[in-house]
N, C-alpha and C. Protein backbone atom coordinates (compact mmCIF):
# COMPACT_ATOMS: atom_id res chain seq x y z
N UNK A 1 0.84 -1.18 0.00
CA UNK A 1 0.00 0.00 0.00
C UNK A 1 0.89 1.24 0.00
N UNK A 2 0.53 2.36 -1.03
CA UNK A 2 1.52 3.15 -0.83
C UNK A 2 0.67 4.13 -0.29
N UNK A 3 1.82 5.31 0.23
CA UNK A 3 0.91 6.48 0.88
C UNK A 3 0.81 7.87 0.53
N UNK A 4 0.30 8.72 0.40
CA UNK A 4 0.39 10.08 -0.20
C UNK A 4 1.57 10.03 -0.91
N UNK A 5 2.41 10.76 0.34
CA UNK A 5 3.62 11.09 0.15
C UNK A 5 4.79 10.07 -0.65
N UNK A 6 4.06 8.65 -0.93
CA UNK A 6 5.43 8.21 -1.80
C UNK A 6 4.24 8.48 -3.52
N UNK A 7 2.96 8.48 -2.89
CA UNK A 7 2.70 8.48 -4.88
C UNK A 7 3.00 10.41 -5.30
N UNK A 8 2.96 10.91 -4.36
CA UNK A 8 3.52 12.73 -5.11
C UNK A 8 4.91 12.22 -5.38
N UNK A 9 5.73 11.72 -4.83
CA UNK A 9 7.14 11.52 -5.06
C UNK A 9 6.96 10.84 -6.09
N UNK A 10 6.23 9.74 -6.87
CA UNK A 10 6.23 8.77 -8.08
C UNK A 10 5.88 9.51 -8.88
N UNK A 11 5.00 10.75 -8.83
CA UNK A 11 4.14 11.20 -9.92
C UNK A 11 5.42 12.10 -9.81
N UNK A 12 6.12 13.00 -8.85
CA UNK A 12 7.45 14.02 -9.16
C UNK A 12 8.55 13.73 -10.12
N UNK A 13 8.83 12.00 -9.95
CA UNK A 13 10.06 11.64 -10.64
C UNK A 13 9.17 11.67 -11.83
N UNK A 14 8.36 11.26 -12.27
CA UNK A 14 7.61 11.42 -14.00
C UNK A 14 7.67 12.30 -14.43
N UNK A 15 7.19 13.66 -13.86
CA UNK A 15 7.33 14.69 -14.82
C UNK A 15 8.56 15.34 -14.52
N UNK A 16 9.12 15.12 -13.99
CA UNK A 16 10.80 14.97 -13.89
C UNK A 16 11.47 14.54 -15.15
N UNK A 17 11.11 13.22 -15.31
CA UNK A 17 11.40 12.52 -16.49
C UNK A 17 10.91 12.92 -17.72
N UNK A 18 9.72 13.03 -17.54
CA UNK A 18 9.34 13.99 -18.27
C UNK A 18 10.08 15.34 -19.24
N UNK A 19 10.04 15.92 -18.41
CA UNK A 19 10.76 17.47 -18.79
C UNK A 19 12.13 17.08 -19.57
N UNK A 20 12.89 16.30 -18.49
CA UNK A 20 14.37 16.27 -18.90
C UNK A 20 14.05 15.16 -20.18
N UNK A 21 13.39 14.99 -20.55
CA UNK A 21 13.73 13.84 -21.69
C UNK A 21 12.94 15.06 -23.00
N UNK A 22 11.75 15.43 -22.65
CA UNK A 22 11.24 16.50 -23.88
C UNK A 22 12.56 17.72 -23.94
N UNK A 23 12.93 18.47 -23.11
CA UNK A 23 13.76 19.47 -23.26
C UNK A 23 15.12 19.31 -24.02
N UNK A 24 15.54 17.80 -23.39
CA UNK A 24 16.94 17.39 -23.81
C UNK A 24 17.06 17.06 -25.45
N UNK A 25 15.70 16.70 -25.88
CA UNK A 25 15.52 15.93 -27.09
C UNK A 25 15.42 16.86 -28.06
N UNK A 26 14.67 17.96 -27.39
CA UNK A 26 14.25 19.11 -28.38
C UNK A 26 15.57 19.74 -28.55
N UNK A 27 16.67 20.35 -27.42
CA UNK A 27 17.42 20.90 -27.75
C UNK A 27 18.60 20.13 -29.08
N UNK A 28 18.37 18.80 -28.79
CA UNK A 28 18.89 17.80 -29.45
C UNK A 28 18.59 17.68 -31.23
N UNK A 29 17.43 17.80 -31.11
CA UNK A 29 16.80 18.30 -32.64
C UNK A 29 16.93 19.63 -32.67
N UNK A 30 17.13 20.59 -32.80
CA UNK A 30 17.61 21.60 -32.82
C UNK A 30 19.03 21.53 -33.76
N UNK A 31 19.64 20.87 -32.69
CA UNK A 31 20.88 20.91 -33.27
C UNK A 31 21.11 20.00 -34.30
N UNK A 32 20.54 18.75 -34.77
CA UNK A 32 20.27 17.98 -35.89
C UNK A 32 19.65 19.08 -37.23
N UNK A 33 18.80 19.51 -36.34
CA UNK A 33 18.23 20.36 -38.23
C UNK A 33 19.05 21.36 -38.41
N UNK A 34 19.56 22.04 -37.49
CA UNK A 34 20.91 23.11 -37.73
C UNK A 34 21.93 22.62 -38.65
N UNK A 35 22.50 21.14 -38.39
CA UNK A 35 23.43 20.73 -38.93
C UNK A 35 22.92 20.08 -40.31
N UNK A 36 21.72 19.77 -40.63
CA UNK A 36 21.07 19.40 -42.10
C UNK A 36 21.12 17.76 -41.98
N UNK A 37 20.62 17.16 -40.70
CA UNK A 37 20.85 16.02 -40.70
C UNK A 37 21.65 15.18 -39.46
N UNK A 38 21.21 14.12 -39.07
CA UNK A 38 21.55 13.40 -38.35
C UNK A 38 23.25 12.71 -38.73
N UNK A 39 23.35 12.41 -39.57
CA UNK A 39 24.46 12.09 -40.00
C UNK A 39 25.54 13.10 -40.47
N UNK A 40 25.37 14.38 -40.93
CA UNK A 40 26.09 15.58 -40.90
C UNK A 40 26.13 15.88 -39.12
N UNK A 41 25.54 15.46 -38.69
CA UNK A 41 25.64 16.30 -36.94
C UNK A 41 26.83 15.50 -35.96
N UNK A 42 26.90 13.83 -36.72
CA UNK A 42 27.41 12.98 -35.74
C UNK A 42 28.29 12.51 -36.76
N UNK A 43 29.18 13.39 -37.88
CA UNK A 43 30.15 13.54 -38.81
C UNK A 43 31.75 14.09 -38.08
N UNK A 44 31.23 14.82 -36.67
CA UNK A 44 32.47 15.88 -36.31
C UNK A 44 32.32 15.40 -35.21
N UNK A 45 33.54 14.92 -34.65
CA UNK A 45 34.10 14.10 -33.37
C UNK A 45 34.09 15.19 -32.06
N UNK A 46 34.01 16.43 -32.65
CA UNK A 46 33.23 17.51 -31.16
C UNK A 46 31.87 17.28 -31.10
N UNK A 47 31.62 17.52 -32.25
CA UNK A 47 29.60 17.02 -31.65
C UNK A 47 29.30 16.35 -31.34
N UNK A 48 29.76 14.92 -31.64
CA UNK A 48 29.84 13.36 -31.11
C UNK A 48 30.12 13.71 -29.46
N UNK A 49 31.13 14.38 -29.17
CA UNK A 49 31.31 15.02 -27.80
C UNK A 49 30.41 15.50 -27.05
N UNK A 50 30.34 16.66 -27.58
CA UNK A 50 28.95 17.91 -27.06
C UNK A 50 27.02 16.50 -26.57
N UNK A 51 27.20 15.74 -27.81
CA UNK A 51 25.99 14.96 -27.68
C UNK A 51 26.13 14.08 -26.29
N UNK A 52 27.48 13.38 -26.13
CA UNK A 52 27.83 12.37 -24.97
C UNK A 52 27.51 13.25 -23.66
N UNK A 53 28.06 14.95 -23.75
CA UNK A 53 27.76 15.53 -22.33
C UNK A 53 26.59 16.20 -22.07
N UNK A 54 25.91 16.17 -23.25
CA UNK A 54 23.90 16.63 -23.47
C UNK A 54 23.44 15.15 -22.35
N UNK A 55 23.58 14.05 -22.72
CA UNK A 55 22.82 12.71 -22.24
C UNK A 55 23.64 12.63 -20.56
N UNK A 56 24.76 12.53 -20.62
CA UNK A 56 25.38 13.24 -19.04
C UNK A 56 24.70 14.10 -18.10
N UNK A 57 24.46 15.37 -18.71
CA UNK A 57 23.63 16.31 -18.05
C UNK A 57 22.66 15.77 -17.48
N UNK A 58 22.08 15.45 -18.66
CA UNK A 58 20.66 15.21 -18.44
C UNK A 58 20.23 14.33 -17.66
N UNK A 59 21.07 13.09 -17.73
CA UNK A 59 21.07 12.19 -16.38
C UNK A 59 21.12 12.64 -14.56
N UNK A 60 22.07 13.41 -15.21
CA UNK A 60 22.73 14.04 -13.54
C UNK A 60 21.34 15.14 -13.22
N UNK A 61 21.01 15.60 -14.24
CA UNK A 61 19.14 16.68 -14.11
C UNK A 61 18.15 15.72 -13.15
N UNK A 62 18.08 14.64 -13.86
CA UNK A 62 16.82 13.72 -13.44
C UNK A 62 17.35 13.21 -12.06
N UNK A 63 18.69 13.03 -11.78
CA UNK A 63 18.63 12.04 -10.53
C UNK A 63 18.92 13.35 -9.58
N UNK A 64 19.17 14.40 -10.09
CA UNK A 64 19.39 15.53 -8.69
C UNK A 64 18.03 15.79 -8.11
N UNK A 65 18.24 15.21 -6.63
CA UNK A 65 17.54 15.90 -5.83
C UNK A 65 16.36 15.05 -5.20
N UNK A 66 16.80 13.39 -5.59
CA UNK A 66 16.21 12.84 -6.01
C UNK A 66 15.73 12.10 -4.48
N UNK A 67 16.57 11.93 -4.05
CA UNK A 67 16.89 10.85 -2.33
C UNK A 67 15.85 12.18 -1.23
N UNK A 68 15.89 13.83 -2.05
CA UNK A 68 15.49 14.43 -0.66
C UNK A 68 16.33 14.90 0.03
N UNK A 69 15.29 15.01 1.22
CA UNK A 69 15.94 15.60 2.60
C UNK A 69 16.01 14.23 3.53
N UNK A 70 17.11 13.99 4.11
CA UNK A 70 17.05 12.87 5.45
C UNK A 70 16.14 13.24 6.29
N UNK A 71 15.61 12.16 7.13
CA UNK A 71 15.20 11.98 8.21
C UNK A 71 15.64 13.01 9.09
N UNK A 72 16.65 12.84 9.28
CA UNK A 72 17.48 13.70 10.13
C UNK A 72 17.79 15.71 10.01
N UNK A 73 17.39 15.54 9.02
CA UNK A 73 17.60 16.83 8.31
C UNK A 73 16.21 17.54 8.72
N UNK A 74 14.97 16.72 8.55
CA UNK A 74 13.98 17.10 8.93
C UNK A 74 13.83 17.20 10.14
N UNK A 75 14.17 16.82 10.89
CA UNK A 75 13.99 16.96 12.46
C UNK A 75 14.51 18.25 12.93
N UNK A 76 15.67 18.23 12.16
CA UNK A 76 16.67 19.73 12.66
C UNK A 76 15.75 21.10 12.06
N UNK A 77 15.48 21.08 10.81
CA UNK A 77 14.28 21.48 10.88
C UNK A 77 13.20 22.46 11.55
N UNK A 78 12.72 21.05 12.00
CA UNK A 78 11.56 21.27 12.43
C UNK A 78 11.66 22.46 14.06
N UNK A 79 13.03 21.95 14.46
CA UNK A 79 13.12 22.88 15.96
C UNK A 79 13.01 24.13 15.55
């Protein structure tokens, strides 16, 4: 049985996932039609680069922030 507070946290990481996967993709196409193509874009061993630290980011986007506040953190808190 889950309880409030873990389904707002299930429904948070979604549009979490959400965002970072529409934003990342779009900026991503962006830069595909700029370059006239998928294969003109992933032709130059910097963009091949630039693309590896777009999917990096974007990973490190979705899992920040992700664990919260401790137990403990909340208590201190709360005084």
């Amino acid at each position: 049985m889950t309880t409030r507070r873990q389904e707002k946290r299930q429904s948070n990481l979604l549009i979490r996932l959400l965002l970072v996967v529409v934003f990342s993709g779009g900026y991503l196409a962006l830069a595909v039609f700029g370059r006239g193509g998928i294969a003109a874009l992933f032709a130059q061993p910097a963009l091949i680069a630039l693309t590896v630290v777009l999917a990096a980011l974007s990973g490190t986007a979705f899992v920040a922030g992700v664990g919260g506040t401790t137990e403990r953190a909340r208590s201190v808190n709360r005084q």
